[in-house]
Each structure stands twice: as C-alpha cells, then as structure tokens.
N, C-alpha and C. Protein backbone atom coordinates (compact mmCIF):
# COMPACT_ATOMS: atom_id res chain seq x y z
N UNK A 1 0.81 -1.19 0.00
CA UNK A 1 0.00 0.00 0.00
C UNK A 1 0.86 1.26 0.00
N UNK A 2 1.83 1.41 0.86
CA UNK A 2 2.92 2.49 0.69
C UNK A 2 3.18 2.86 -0.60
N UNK A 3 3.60 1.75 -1.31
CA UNK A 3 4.08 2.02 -3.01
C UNK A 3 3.12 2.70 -3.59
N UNK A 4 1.84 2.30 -3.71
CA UNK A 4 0.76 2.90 -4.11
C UNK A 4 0.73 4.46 -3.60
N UNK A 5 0.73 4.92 -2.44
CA UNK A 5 0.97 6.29 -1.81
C UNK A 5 2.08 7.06 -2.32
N UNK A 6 3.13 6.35 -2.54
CA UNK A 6 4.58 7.05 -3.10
C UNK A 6 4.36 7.14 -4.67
N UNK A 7 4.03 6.40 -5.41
CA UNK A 7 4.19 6.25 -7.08
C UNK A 7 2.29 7.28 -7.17
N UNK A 8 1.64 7.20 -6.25
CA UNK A 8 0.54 8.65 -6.58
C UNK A 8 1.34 9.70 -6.39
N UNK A 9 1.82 10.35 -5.45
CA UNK A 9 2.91 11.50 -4.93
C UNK A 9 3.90 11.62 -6.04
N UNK A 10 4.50 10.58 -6.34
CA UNK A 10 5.43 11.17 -7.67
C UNK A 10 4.60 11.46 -8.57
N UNK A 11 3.43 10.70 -9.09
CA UNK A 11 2.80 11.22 -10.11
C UNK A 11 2.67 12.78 -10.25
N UNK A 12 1.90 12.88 -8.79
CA UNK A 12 1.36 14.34 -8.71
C UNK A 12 2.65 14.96 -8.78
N UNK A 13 3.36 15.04 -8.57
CA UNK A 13 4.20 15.89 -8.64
C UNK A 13 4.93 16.14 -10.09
N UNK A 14 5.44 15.11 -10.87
CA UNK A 14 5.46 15.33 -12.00
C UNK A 14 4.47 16.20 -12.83
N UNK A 15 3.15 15.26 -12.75
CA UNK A 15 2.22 16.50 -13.36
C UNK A 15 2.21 17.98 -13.31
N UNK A 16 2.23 18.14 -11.79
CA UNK A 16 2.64 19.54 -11.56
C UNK A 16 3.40 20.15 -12.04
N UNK A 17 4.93 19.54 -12.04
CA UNK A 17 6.19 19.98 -12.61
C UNK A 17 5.41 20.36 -14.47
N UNK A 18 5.25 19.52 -14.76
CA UNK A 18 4.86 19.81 -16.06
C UNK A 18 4.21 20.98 -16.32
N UNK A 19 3.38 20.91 -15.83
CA UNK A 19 2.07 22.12 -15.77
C UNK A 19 2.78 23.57 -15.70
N UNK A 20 3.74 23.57 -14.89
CA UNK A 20 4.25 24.68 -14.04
C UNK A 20 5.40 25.53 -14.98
N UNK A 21 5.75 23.98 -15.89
CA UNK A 21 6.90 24.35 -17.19
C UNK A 21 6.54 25.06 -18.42
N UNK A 22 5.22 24.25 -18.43
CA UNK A 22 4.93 24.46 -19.84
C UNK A 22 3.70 25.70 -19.75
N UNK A 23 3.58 26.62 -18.64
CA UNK A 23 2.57 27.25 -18.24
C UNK A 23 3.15 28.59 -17.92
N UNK A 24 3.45 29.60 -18.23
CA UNK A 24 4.24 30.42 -17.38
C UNK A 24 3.13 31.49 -17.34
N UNK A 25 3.52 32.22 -15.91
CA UNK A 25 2.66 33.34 -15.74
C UNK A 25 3.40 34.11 -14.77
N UNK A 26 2.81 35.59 -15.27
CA UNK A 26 3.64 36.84 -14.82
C UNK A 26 3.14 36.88 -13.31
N UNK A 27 4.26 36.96 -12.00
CA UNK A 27 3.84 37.46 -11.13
C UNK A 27 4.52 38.55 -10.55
N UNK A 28 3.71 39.30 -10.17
CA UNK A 28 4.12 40.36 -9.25
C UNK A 28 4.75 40.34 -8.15
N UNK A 29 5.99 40.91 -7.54
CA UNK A 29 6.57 40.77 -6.36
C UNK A 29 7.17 41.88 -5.83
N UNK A 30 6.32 41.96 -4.46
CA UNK A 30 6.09 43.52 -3.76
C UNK A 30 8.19 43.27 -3.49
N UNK A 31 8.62 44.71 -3.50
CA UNK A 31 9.80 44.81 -3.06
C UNK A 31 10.12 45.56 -1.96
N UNK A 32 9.38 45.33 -0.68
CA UNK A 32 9.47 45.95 0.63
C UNK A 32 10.65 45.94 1.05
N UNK A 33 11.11 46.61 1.72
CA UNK A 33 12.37 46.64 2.18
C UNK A 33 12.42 46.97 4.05
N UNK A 34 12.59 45.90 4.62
CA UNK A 34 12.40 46.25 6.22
C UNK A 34 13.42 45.46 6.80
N UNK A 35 14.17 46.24 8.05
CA UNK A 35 15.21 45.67 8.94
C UNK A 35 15.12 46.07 9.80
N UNK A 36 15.82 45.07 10.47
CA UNK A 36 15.65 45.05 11.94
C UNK A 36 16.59 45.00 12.74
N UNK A 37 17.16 45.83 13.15
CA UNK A 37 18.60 46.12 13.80
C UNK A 37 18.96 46.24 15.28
N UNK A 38 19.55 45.39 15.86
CA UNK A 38 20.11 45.62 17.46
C UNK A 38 20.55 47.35 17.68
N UNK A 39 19.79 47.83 18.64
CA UNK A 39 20.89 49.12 19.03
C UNK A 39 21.33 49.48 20.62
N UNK A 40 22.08 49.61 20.93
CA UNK A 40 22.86 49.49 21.84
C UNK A 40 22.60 51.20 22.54
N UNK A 41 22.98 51.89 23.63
CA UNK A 41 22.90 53.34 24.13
C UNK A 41 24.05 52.80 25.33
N UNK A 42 24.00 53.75 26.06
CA UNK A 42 23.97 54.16 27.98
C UNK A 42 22.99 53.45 28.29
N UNK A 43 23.41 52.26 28.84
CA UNK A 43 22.41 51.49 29.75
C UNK A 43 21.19 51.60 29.20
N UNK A 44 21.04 51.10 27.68
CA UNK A 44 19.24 50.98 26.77
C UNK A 44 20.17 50.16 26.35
N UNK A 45 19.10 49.45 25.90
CA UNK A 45 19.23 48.56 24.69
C UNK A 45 18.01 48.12 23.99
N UNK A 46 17.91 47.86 22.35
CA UNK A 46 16.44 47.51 21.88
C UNK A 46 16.71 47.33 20.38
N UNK A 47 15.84 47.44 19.81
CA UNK A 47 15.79 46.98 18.51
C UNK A 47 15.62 48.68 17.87
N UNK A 48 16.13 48.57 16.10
CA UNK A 48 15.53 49.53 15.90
C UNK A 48 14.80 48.93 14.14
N UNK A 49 13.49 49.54 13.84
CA UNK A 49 12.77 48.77 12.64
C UNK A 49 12.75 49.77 11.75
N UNK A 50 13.66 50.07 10.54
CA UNK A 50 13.42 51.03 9.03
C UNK A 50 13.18 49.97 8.18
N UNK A 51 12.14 50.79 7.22
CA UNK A 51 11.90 50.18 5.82
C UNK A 51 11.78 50.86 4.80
N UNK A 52 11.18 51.13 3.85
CA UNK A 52 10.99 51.59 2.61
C UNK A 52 9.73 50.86 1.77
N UNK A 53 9.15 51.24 1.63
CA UNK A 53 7.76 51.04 0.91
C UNK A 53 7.49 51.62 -0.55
C-alpha cells in the first residue's frame, strides 16, 4: 500500500512539474524593504525597525 501512496505522490508531482513548465505566468513581487537592527545606548538597549515602501 505504501508504493501505491509514493508512485501517486510522484505522479502528482510530475504533473505539476509539467504544468508549471509548460505554463508560465507573470507574477508580481512587492519589493518591501524592512530591517531590523540591534541598538545598543547608555544602559538601553532595543531593537531599531526602518523600511521603505
């Protein structure tokens, strides 16, 4: 029964692979820009968070 579970799973996955090759589509990808930085003082300490949008 395993084999049966593994040789469906490769199937699907091949198919997919296929699909995914022979299919292309434009996506969009947001380019946020955020960090997160240790900062140190006189007896503080904390994070500090810049980004760009």
């Amino acid at each position: 029964m395993w084999l049966v579970h593994l040789g469906l799973a490769r199937t699907a996955g091949a198919i997919m692979l296929i699909y995914g090759l022979t299919n292309p589509k434009t996506l969009l990808v947001r380019n946020d820009q955020l960090s997160i930085t240790p900062m140190f003082g006189n007896g503080s300490s904390g994070f500090a968070v810049s980004g760009a949008f």
